[in-house]
Each structure stands twice: as C-alpha cells, then as structure tokens.
Protein backbone atom coordinates (compact mmCIF):
# COMPACT_ATOMS: atom_id res chain seq x y z
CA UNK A 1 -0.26 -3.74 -0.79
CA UNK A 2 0.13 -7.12 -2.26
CA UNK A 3 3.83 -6.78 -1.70
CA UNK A 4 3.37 -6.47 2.17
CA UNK A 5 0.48 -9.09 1.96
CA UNK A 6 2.77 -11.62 0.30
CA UNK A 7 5.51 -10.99 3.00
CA UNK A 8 3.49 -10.74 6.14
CA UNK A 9 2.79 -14.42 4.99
CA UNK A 10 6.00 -15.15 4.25
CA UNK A 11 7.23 -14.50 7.81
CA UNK A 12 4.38 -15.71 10.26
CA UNK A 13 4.85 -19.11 8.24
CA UNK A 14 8.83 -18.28 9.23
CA UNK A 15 7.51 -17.89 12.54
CA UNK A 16 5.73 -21.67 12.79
CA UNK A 17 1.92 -19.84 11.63
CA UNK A 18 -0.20 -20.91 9.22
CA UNK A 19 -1.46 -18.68 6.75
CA UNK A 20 -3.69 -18.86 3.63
CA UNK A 21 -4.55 -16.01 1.63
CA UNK A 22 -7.75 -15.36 -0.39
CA UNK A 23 -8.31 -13.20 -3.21
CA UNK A 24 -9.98 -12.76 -6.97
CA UNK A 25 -9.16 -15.55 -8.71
CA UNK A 26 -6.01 -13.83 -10.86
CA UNK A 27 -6.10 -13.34 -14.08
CA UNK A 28 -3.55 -14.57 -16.53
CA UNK A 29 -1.94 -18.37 -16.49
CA UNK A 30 0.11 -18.45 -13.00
CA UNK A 31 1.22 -21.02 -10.99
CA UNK A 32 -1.17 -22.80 -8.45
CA UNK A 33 -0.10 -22.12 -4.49
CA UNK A 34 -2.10 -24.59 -2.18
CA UNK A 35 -2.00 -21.77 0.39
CA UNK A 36 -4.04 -19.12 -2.06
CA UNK A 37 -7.94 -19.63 -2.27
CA UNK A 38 -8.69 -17.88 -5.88
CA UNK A 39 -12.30 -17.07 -5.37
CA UNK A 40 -14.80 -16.87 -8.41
CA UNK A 41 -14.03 -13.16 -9.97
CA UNK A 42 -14.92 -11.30 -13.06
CA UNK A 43 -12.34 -8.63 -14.54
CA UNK A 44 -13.11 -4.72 -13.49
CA UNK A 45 -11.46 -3.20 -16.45
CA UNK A 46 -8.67 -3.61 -18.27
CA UNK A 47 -5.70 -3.49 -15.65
CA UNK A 48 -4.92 -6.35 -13.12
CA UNK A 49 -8.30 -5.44 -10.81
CA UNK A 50 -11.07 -8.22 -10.70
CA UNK A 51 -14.28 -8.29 -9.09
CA UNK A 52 -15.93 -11.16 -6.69
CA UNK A 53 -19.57 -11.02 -5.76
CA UNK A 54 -20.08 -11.52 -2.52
CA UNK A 55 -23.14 -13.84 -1.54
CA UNK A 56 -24.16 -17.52 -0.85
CA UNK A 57 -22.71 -19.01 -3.69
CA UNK A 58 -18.79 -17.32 -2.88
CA UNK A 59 -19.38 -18.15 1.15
CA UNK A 60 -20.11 -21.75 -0.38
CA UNK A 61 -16.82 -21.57 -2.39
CA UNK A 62 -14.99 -20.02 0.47
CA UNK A 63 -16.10 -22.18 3.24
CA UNK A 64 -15.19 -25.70 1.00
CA UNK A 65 -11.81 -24.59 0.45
CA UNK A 66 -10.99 -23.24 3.87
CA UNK A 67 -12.15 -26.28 5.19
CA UNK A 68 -9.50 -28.14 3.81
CA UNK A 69 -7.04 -25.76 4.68
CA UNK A 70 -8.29 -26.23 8.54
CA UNK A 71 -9.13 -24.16 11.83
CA UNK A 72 -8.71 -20.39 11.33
CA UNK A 73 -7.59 -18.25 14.06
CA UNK A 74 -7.96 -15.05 13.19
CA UNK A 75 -9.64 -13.58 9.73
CA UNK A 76 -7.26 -10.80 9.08
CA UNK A 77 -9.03 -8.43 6.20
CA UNK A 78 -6.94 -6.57 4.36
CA UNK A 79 -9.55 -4.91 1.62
CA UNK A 80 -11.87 -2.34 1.36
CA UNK A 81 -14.99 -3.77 -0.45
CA UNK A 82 -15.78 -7.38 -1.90
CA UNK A 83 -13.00 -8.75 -0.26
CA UNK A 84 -13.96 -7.41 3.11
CA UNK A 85 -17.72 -7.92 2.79
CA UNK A 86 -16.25 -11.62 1.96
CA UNK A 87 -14.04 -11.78 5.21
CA UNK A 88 -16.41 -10.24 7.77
CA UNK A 89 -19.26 -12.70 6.38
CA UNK A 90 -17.09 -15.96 6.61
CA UNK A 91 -15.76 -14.39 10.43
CA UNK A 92 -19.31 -14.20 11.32
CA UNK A 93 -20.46 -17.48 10.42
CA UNK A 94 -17.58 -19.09 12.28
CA UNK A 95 -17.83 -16.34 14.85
CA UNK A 96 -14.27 -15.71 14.65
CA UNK A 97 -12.23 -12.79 15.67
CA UNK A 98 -11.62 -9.93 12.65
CA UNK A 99 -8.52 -7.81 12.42
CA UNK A 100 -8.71 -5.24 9.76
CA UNK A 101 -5.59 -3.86 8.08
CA UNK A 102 -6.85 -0.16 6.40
CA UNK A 103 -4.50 -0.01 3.49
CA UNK A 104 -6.08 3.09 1.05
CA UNK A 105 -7.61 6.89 1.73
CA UNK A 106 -11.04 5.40 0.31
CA UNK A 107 -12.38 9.22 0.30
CA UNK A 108 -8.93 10.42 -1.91
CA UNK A 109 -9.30 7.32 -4.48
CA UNK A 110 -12.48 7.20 -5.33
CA UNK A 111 -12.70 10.81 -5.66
CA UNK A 112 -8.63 10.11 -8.27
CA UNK A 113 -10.40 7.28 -10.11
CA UNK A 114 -14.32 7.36 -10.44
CA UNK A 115 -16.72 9.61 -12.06
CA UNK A 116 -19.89 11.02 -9.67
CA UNK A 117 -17.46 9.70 -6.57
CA UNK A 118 -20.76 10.65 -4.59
CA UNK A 119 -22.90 8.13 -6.37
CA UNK A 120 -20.19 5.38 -6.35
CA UNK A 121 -19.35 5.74 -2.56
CA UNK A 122 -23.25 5.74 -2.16
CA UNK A 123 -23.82 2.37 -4.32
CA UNK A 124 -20.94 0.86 -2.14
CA UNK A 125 -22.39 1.61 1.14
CA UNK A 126 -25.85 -0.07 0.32
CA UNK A 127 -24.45 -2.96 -0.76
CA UNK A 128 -22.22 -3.57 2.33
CA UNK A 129 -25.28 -2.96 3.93
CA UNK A 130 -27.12 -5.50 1.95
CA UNK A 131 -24.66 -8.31 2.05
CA UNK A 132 -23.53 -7.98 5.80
CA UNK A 133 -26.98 -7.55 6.95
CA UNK A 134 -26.58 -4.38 9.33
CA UNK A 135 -29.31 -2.28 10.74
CA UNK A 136 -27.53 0.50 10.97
CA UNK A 137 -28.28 3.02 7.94
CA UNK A 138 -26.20 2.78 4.70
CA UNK A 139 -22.90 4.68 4.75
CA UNK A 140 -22.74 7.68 2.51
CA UNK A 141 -19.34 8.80 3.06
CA UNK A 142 -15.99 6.98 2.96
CA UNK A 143 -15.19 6.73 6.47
CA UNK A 144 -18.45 6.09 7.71
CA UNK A 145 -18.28 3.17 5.23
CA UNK A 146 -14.78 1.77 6.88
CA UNK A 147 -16.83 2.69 10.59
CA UNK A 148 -19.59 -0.03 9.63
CA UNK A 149 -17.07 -2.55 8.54
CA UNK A 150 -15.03 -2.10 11.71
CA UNK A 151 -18.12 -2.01 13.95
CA UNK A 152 -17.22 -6.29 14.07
CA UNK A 153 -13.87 -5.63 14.36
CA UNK A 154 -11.85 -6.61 17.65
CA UNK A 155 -8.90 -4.47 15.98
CA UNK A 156 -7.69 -2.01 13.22
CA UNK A 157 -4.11 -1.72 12.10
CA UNK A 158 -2.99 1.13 10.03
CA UNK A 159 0.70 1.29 8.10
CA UNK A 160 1.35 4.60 9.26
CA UNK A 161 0.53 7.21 12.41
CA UNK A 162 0.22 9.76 10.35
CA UNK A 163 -3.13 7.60 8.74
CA UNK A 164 -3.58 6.12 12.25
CA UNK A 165 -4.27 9.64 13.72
CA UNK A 166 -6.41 9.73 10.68
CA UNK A 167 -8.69 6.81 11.42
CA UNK A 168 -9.15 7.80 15.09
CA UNK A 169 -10.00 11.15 14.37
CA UNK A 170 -12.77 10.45 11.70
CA UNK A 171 -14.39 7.82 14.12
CA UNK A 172 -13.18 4.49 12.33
CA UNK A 173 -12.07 2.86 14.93
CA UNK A 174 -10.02 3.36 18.08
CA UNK A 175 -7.75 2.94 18.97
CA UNK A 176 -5.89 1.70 15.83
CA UNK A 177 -2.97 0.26 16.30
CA UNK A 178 0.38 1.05 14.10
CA UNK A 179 2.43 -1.87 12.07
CA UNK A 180 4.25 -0.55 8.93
CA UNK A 181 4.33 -2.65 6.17
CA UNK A 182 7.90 -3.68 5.97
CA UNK A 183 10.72 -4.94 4.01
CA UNK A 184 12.61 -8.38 3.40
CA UNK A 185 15.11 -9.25 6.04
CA UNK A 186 16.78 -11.01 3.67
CA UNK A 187 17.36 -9.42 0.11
CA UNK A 188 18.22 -5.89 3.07
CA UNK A 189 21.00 -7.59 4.34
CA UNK A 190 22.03 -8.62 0.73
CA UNK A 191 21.82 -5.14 0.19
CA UNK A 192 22.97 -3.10 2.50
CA UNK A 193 26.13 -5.57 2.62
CA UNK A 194 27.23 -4.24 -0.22
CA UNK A 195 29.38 -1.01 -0.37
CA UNK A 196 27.68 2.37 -1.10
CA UNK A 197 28.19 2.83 -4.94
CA UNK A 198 28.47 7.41 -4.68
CA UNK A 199 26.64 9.35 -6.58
CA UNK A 200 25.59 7.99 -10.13
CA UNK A 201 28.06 10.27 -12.64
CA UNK A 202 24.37 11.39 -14.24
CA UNK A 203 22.11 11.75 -11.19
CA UNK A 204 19.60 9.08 -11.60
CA UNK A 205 15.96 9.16 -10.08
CA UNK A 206 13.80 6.19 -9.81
CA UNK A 207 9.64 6.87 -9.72
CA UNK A 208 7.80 3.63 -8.64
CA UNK A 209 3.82 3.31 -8.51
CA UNK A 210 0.78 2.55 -10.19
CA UNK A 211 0.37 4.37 -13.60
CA UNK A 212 -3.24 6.35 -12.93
CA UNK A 213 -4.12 9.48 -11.89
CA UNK A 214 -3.70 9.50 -7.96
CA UNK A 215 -0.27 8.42 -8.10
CA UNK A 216 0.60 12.05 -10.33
CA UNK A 217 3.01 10.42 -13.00
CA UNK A 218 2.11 12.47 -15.42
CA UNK A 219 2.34 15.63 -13.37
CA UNK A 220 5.19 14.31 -12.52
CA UNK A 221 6.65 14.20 -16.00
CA UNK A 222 5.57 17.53 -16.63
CA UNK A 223 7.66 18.84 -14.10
CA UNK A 224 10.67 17.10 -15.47
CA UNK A 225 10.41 18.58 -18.83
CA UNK A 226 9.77 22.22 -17.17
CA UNK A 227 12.72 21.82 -15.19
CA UNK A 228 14.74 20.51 -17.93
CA UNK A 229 16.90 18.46 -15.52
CA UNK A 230 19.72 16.39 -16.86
CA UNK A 231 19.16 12.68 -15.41
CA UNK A 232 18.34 9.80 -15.60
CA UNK A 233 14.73 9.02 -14.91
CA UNK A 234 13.37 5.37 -14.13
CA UNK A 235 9.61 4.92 -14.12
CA UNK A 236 8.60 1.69 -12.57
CA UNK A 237 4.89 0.34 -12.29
CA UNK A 238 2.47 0.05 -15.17
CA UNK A 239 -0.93 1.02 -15.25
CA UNK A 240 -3.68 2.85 -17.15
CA UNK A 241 -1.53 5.69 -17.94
CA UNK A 242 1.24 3.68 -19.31
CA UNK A 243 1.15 5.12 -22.95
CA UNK A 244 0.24 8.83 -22.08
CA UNK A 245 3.60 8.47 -20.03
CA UNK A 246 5.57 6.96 -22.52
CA UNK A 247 4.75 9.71 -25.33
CA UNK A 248 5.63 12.40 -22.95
CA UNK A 249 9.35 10.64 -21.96
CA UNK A 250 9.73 10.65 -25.66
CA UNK A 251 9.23 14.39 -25.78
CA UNK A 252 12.16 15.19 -22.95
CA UNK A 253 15.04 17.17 -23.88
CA UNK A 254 17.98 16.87 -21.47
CA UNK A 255 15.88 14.27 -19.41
CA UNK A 256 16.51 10.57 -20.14
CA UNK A 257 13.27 8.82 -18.79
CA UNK A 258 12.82 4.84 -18.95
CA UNK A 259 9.75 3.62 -18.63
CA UNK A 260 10.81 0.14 -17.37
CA UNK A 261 6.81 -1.72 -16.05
CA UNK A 262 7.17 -4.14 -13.47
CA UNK A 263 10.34 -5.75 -12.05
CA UNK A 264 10.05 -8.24 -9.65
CA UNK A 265 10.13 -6.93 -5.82
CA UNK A 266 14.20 -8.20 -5.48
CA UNK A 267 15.17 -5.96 -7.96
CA UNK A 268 13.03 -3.32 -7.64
CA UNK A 269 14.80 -2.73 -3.97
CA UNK A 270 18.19 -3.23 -5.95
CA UNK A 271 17.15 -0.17 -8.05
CA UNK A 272 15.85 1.81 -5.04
CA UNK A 273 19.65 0.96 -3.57
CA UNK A 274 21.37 2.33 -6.90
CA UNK A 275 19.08 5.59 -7.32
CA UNK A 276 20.29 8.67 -5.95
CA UNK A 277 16.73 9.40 -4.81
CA UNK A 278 13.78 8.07 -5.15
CA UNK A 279 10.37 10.65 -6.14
CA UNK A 280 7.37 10.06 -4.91
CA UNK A 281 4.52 12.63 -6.36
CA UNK A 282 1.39 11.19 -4.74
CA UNK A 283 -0.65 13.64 -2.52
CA UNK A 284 -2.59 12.85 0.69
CA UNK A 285 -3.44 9.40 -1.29
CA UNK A 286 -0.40 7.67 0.75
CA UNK A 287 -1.13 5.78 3.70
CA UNK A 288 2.26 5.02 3.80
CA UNK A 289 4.14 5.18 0.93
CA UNK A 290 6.03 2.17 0.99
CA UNK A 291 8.76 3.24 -1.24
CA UNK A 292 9.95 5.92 0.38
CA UNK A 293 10.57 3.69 3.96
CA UNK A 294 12.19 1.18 1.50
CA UNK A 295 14.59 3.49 0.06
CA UNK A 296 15.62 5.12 3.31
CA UNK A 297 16.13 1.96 4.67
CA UNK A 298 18.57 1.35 1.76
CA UNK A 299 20.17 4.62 2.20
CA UNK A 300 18.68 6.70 -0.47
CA UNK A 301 16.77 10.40 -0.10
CA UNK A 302 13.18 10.75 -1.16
CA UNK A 303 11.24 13.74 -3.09
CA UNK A 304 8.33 14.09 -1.12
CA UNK A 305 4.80 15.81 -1.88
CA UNK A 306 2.97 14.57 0.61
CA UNK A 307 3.83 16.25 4.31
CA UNK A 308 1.95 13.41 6.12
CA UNK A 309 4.77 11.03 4.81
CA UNK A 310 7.28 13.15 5.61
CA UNK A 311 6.15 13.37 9.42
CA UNK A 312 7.14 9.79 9.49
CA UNK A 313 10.69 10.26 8.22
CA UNK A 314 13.34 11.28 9.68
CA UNK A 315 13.78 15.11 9.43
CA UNK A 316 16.47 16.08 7.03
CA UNK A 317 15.99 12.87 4.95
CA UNK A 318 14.35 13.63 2.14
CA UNK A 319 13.42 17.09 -0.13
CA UNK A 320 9.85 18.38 -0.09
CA UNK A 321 7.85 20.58 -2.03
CA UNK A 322 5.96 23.53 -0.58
CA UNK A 323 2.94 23.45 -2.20
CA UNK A 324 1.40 20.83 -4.75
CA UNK A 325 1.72 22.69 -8.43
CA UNK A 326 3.60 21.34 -11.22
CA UNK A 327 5.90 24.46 -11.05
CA UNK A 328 6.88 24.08 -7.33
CA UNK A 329 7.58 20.19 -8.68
CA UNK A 330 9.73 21.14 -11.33
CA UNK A 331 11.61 23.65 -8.77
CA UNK A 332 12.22 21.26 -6.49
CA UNK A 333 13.74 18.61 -8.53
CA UNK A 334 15.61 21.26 -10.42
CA UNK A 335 16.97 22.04 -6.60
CA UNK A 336 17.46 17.98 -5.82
CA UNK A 337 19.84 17.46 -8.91
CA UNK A 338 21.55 20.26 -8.54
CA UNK A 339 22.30 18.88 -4.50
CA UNK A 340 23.23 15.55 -5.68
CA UNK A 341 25.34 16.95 -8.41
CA UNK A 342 27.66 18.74 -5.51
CA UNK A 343 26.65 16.51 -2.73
CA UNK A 344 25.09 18.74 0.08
CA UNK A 345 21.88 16.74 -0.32
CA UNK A 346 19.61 15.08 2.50
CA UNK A 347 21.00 12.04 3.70
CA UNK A 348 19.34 8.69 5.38
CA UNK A 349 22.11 8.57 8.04
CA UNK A 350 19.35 8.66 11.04
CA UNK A 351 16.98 5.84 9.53
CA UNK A 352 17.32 3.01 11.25
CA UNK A 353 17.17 0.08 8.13
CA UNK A 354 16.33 -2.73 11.40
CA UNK A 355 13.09 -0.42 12.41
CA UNK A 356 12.19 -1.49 8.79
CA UNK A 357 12.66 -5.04 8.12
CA UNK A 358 9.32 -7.56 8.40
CA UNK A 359 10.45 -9.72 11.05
CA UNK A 360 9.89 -6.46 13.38
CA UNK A 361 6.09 -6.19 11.80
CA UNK A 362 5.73 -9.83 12.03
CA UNK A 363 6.33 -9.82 15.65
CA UNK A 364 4.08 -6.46 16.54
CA UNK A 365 1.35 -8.20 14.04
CA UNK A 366 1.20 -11.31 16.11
CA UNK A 367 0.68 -9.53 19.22
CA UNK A 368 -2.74 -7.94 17.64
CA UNK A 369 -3.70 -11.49 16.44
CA UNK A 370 -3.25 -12.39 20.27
CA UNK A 371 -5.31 -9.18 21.35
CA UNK A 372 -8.13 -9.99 18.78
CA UNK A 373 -8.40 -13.47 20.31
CA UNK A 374 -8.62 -12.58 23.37
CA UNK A 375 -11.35 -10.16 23.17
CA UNK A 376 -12.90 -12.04 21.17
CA UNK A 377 -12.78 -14.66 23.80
CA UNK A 378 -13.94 -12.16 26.32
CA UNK A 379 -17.21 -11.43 24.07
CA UNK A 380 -18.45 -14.63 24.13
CA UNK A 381 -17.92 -15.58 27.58
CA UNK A 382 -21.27 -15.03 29.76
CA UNK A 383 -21.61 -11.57 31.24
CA UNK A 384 -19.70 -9.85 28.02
C-alpha cells in the first residue's frame, strides 16, 4: 500500500498535479519531504504502525499545514480508520469532493490480527461515529463500517474486480470503480530490457509480505520443510513474526531459506525478475496482491492460494493449490519445483507487462478525480 501510494504521487506530479500526502508522523530519523504532512502520532506496537487521534487539535494541525501547501482538489483517502476519519473531517470542512481507495479485507484482518475481533470492530465503529458526527447508528460489522465512511463519498476505487465485486455486493458502495495499483514505468523497462536469465540451476522462490499471521509465512515454511524441496527460498518483508521465521529456516533440510527484511522497491522487482516464481500464501486477505501482478509483469509464475487472485491472472500463469492446508501447500510446491526443474511450468507469455505499468493507473485515476469533482459540483448546485 505505501508502495502504490508513493507512486500514484510520483506520476500525477509527472503528469503536471500536485500532490501532498498525509500520514502518522513516521517513526525513526528520515528525511523531511515538503510534500508529506507528518501528523501528531503515537506508536501502536512495536512494528512500523502509529496511531493519530483524530479531533480538533489534529484538524488544527492538518488545516495549518495544508494551507501552506494550497487549494486541494480532491481529498483522496486511502485508509481505513484514523486516517480516514482525518480525511473525511478535513473534506467536510472545506466541503470538498472525497475519493476513497479500499485497500484491506477489514473483516479478514481484524479477525488475522486482534483478539475479541467483535469487540474491536465494535469500538471502531463508535468512534467513527463519534468523530464524524453521523446519525446513522454505529457500525458493528466491517463493511457496514466502510458503508458509513463512503456514505460522503462521490467515489470508491478498489485494486482489483475480484474485491470490486466484493464491495458492491456487501453494499459499500456502488458502483466502485477498478484501478490496480501498478508498477514503475521506469525501473520495468530497465527490466524487462534485459535478456531472460533461464531457469536458476537451483530453482529459486522468492516470498514477499508482511511477517504476521494473515500473510501465512509460517505456514508457509511449514510446507517447505514437509515437502523437503531443494531450493532456494528468499523471504522478503519483516514483521512480527520475523524470529519465529528465522528459527524455522534454520531447521530446513534440503531447503535453503534467506530471510533477507526489506530491500528497497528497485530491487525488490529485480529479485521478482530473477526468481523462478514467486509464492504468495495469503488467503482471501488479498485485495490484490501486488506481487503477484508485479512478477507476471516481469515474466515470472506465481504460487497462488487465494482463487480470487487468480481470477485476475491470466489462466495458465501461475500454480494453485486446491484447498488451503499446509499439506496441499507442501504438494504443490513439491509439484512447482519439480516443473521448473524440467521446464513444463506455467508461463507469463499472455500478461501484458504495459496493462501493468502506473502511467496506465495514473491516467484511469485522474479520470475519477474528474468524476468526483464533478458530482461534487452537481451537489452543491441549487436543485441537487
């Protein structure tokens, strides 16, 4: 998400627009960027996740530094809770259009990551209700709670149509328009000028996400030592499950897995261009999967779990499993080394890489700026 975030800015400022971004205030020494307003945060645990209180004192904040940044457009929200209650608030008081990018499965996550998920999605339902004022009654469920965000909404883009569908058909909005989150004109043509390399003489399999439970890294690695697979195994990401997965790549036996963290996003499409597949082990958490799109477009296979995904891709591009146990795992990437071994695997042949690249999001994203405006426009004229 913050990937696609930093290069949909990128490329409308490419395109002549001007953007500024606002977020937690990070955490860490960084370098200032005049065009990122860090907002008052406190940390939320001990991974890269900070929290900002939404409220009179943060609109204060907000509306001082935006000010000097000058007219906004559009507020384009691309968050689920602080951060949206944040955006829709400041839209409101300068009764500017919204357009809301839904990025997670709220209902999936919470229910991955927090204990009583009931309770939690509960607490964060009354306060949206609180701190955007609504009449209407508190959500209780996850998709009710997107609903009452994109009640002031003029539109709703989703990365996906499989996730799309998904919004539309649990009453979220409608309809929601589709604009993938897309890759770097730039470092692709870097890439894909470059000859193929063949098959690695060890296969080698990259796995790139966050390190916690929804992402299924350490299912993941149980599969590789019950398949016993010789390759080579990059991990990239980090995360709360960072040394949990690092004991169990120390256990493998004809497995070599590298636990490598974070690599900065050039290189991390460099090693999605020299894998022989890339595995992705997330289920019906995905609202995209980014990776997979990224390493199609680059020419490499995926191992899927997640069928929704896989509707979006090219059939005959990628090996899925048939069901979501560990054993069926372990199976299936016994059956995907074996494949690249002799070379009768899936290929990427029918992906179009230009269908991929951000200056194609760019320009469909502009056109639902220009929509949002102009409804917007037609809402406050008299008789709307």
């Amino acid at each position: 998400m913050q990937t696609s975030v930093r290069l949909q800015r990128r490329f409308l400022e490419l395109s002549g627009h001007k953007v500024t971004i606002v977020s937690p205030r990070c955490r860490g020494a960084h370098a200032q960027d005049p065009a990122v307003i860090e907002l008052p945060s406190m940390p939320l645990g001990p991974g890269e996740y900070s929290l900002c209180i939404p409220g009179k004192s943060t609109d204060k904040v907000l509306a001082k530094a935006l000010a000097a940044r000058g007219h906004a457009d559009v507020v384009h929200v691309q968050a689920d809770f602080w951060g949206a209650v944040i955006g829709y608030r400041f839209a409101e008081a300068r009764h500017l259009p919204v357009v809301h990018t839904m990025h997670n499965r709220l209902d999936v996550g919470i229910a991955a990551t927090m204990p009583f998920p009931g309770m939690v999605q509960r607490g964060f339902g009354l306060a949206q209700k609180i701190f955007l004022h609504t009449d209407r009654p508190a959500a209780v469920d996850a998709w009710t709670y997107l609903a009452r965000f994109t009640d002031n909404a003029e539109c709703v883009t989703a990365p996906s149509s499989h996730f799309a569908k998904l919004l539309q058909r649990e009453g979220v909005f409608n309809p929601v328009d589709v604009v993938p989150n897309g890759m770097d004109d730039t470092i692709a043509a870097e890439l894909l000028s470059q000859p193929p390399q063949g098959p690695n003489p060890r296969p080698r399999l990259a796995w790139v996400g966050r390190f916690s439970p929804e992402k299924r890294l350490l299912p993941f690695l149980d599969a590789v030592a019950m398949a016993d697979i010789d390759a080579d195994i990059h991990v990239f990401g980090d995360g709360a499950d960072r040394a949990k997965a690092e004991a169990k790549a120390k256990e493998m036996n004809n497995a070599t897995v590298h636990v490598r963290g974070k690599v900065p996003y050039r290189q991390m499409l460099g090693e999605l261009r020299r894998a022989d597949a890339l595995v992705q082990t997330s289920q019906g958490f995905e609202t995209q999967g980014m990776t997979v799109f990224e390493a199609a477009a680059l020419g490499t296979p995926s191992l899927l779990s997640d069928r929704n995904i896989a509707q979006d891709l090219p059939r005959g591009g990628y090996w899925l499993t048939r069901d979501d146990s560990i054993q069926t795992l372990a199976k299936t990437l016994d059956h995907c080394v074996a494949q690249i071994k002799d070379g009768s695997g899936p290929d990427t042949a029918s992906f179009d890489p230009e269908s991929f690249l951000q200056s194609r999001q760019t320009e469909l994203m502009v056109k639902v700026y220009e929509a949002a405006i102009k409804e917007s426009g037609a809402r406050a004229r008299p008789g709307n």
